[in-house]
C-alpha atoms as a PDB file:
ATOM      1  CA  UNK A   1     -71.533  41.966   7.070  1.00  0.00           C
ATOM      2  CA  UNK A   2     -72.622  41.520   3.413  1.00  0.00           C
ATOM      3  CA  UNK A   3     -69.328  41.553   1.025  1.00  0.00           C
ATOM      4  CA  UNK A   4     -71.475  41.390  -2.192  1.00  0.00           C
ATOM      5  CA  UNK A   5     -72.543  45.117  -2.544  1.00  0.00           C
ATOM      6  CA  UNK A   6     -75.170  44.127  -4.870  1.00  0.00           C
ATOM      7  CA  UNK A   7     -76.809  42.459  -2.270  1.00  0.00           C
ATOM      8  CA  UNK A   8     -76.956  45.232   0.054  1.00  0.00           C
ATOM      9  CA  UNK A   9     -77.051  44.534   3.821  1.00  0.00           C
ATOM     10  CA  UNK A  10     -80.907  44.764   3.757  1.00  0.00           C
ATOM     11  CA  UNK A  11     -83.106  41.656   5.917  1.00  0.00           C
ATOM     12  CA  UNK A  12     -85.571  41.183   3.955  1.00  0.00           C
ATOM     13  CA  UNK A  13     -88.916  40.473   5.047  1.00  0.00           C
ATOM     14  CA  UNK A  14     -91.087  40.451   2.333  1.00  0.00           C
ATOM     15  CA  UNK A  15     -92.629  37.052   1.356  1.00  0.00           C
ATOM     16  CA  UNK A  16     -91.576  37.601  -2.748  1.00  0.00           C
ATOM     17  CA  UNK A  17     -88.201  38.558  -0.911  1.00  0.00           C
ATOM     18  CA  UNK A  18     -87.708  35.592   1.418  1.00  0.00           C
ATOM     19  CA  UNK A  19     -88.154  33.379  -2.029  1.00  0.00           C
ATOM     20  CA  UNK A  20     -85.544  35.350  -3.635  1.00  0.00           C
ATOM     21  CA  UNK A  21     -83.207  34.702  -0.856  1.00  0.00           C
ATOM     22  CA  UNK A  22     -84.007  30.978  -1.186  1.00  0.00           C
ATOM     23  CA  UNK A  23     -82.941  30.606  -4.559  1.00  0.00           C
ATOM     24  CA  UNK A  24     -80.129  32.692  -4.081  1.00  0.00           C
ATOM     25  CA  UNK A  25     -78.641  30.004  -1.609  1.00  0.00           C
ATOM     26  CA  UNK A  26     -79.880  27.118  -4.051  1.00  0.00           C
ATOM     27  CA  UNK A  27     -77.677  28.252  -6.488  1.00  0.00           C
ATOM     28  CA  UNK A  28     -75.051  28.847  -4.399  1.00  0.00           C
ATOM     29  CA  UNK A  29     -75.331  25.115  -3.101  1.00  0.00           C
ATOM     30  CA  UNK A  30     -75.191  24.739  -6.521  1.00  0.00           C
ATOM     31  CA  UNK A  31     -71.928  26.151  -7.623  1.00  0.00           C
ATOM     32  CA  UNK A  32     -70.206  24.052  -4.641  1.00  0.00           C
ATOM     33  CA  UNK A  33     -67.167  22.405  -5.951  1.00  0.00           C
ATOM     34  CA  UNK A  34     -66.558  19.247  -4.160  1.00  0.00           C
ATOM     35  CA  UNK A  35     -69.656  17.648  -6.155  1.00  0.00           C
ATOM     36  CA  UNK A  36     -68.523  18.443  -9.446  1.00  0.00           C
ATOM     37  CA  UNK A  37     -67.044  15.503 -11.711  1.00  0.00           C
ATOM     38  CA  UNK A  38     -63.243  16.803 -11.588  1.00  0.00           C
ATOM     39  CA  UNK A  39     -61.592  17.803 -14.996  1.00  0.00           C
ATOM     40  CA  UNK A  40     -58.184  18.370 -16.538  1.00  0.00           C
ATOM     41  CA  UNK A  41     -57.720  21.831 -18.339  1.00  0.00           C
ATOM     42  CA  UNK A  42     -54.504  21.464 -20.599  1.00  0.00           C
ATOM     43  CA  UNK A  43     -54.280  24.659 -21.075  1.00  0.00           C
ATOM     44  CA  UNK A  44     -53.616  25.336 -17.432  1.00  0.00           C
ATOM     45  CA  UNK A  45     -51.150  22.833 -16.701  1.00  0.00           C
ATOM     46  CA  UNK A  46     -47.993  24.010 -15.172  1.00  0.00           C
ATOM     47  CA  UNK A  47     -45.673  22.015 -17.764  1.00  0.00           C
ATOM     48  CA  UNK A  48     -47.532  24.256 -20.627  1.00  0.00           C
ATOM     49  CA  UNK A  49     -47.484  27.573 -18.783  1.00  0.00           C
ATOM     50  CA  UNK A  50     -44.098  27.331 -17.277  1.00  0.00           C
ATOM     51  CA  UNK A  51     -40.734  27.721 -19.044  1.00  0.00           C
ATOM     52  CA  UNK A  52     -38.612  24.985 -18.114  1.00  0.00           C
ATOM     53  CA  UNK A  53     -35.883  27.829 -16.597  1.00  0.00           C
ATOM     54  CA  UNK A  54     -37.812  29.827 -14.959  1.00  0.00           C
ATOM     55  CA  UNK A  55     -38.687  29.085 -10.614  1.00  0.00           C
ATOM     56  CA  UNK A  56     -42.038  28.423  -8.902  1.00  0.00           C
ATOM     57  CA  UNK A  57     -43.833  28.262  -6.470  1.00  0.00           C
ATOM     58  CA  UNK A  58     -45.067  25.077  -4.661  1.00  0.00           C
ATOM     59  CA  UNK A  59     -48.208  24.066  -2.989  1.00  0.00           C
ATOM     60  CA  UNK A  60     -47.899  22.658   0.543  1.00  0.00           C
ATOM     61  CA  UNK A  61     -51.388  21.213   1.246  1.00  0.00           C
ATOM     62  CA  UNK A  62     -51.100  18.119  -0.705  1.00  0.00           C
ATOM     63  CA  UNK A  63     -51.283  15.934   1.951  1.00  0.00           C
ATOM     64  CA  UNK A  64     -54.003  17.615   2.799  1.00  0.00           C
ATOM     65  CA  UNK A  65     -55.986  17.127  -0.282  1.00  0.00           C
ATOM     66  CA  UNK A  66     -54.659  13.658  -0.147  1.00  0.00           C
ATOM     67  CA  UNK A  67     -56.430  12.810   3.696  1.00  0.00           C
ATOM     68  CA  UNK A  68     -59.636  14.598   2.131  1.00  0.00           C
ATOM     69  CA  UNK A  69     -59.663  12.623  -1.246  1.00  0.00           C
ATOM     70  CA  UNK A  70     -59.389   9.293   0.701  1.00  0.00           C
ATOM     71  CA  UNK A  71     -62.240  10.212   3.255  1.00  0.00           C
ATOM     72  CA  UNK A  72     -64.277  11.233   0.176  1.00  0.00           C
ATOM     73  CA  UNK A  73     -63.601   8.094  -1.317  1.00  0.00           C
ATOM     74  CA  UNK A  74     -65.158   6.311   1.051  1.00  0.00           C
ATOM     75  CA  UNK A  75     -67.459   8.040   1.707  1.00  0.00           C
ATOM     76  CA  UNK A  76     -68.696   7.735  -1.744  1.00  0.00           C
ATOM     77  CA  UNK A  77     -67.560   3.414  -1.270  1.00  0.00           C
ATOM     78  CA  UNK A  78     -70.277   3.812   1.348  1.00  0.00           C
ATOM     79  CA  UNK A  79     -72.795   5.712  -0.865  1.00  0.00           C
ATOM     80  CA  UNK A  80     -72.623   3.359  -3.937  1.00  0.00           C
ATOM     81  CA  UNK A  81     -72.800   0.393  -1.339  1.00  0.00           C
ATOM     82  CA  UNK A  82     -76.456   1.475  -0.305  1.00  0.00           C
ATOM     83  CA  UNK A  83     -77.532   2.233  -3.656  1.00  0.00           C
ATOM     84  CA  UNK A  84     -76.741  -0.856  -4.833  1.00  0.00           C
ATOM     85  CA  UNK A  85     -78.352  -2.245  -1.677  1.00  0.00           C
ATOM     86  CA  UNK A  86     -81.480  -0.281  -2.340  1.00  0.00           C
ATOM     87  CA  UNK A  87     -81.545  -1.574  -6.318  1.00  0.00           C
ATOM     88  CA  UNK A  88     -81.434  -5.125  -5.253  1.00  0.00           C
ATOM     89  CA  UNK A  89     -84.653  -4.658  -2.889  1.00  0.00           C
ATOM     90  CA  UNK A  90     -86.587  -2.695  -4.628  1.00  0.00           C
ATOM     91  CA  UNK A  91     -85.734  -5.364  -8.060  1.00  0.00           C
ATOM     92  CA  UNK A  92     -86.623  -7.737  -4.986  1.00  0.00           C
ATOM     93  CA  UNK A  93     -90.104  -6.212  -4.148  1.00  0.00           C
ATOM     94  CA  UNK A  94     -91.192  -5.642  -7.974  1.00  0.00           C
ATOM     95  CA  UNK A  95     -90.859  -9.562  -8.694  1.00  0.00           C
ATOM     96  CA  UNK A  96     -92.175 -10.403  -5.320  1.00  0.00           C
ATOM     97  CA  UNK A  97     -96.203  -8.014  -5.965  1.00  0.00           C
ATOM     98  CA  UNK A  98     -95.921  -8.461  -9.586  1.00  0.00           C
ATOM     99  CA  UNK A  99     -98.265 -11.600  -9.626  1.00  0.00           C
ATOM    100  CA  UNK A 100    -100.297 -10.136  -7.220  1.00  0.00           C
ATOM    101  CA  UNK A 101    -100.817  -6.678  -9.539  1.00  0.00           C
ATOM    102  CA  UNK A 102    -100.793  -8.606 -12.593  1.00  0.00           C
ATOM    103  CA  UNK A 103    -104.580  -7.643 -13.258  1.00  0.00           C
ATOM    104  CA  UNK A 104    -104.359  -4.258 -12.152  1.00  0.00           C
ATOM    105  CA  UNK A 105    -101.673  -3.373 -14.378  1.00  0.00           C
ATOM    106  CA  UNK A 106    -103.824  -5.011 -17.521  1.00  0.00           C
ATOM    107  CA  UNK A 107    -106.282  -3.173 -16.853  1.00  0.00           C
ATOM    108  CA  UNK A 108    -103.978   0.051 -16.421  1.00  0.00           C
ATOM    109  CA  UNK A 109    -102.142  -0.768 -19.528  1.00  0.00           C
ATOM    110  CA  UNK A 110    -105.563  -0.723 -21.447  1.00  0.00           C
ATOM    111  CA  UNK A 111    -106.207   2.789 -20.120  1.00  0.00           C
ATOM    112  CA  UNK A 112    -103.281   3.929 -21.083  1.00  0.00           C
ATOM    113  CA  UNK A 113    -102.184   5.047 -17.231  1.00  0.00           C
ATOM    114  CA  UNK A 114     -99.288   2.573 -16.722  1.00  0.00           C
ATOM    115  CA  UNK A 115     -96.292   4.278 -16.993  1.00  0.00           C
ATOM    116  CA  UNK A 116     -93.084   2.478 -16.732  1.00  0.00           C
ATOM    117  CA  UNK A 117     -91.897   2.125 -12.925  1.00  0.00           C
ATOM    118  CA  UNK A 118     -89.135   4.433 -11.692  1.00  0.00           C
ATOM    119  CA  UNK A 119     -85.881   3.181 -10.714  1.00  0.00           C
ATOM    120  CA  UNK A 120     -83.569   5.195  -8.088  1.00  0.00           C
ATOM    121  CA  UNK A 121     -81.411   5.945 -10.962  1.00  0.00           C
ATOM    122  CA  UNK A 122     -84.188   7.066 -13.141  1.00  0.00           C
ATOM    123  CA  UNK A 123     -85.689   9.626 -11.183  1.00  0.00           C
ATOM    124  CA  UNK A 124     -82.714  11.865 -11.461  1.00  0.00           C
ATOM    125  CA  UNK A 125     -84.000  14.939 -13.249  1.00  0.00           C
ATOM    126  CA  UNK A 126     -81.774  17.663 -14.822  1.00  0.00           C
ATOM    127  CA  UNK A 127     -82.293  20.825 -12.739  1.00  0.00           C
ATOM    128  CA  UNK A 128     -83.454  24.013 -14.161  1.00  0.00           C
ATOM    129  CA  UNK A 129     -81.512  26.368 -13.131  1.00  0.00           C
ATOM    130  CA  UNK A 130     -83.242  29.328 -11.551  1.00  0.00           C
ATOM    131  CA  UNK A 131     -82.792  32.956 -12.604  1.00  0.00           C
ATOM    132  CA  UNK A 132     -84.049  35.999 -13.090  1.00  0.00           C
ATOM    133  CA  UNK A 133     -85.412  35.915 -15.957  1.00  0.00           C
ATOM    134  CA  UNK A 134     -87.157  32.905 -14.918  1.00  0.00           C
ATOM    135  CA  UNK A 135     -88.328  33.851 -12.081  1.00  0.00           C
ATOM    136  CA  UNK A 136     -89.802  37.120 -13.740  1.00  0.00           C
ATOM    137  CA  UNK A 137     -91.530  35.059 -16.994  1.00  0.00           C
ATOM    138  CA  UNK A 138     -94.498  33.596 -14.360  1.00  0.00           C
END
């Protein structure tokens, strides 16, 4: 069952349709939380919001949270490990062809078709977030 009635419970078949559908889960991937760079909003904090009389609830999943943060942790330990890794060798493999390119990239450089080589943290783009609107202006 579809809960968004926007949406409609329609299958769409149509190729224009099936593209829709694709971007529709991109953005959804998109809005998923446990990538997001975590944030404080002071305004929301239960010292502000509360009056130091008054009762509360509590929340009884922080142990939980706690076993997830640590497996996230490292998880990401892991990640930054094989970047790193993946730096160091590809630093390694520039210096080890660069005097064997040496004349190709004069002769590039003359041209004007040398453009500076891409490191892994370089290549990150900004996405352009897909809409509508967007989609419609092509």
């Amino acid at each position: 069952m579809n809960t968004n009635p926007s949406r409609r419970p329609y299958h769409f078949r149509a190729p224009s349709r099936i593209f829709w559908r694709t971007v529709q889960g991109q953005a959804a991937l998109d809005r998923l939380k446990d990538k997001k760079k975590q944030m404080v909003v002071p305004a929301a904090l239960k010292v502000v919001r509360l009056k130091p009389t008054r009762k509360f609830v509590g929340w009884k999943y922080q142990a939980v949270t706690a076993t997830l943060e640590e497996e996230r942790k490292e998880k990401a330990e892991i990640h930054y490990r094989k970047k790193k890794q993946l730096m160091r060798l590809q630093k390694q493999a520039e210096k080890n062809v660069e005097k064997k390119i040496d004349k190709y990239t004069e002769v590039l450089k003359t041209q004007g078709l040398l453009s500076p080589i891409k490191t892994i943290n370089s290549s990150k783009k900004k996405k352009k977030k897909i809409t509508k609107r967007t989609l419609n202006s092509n």
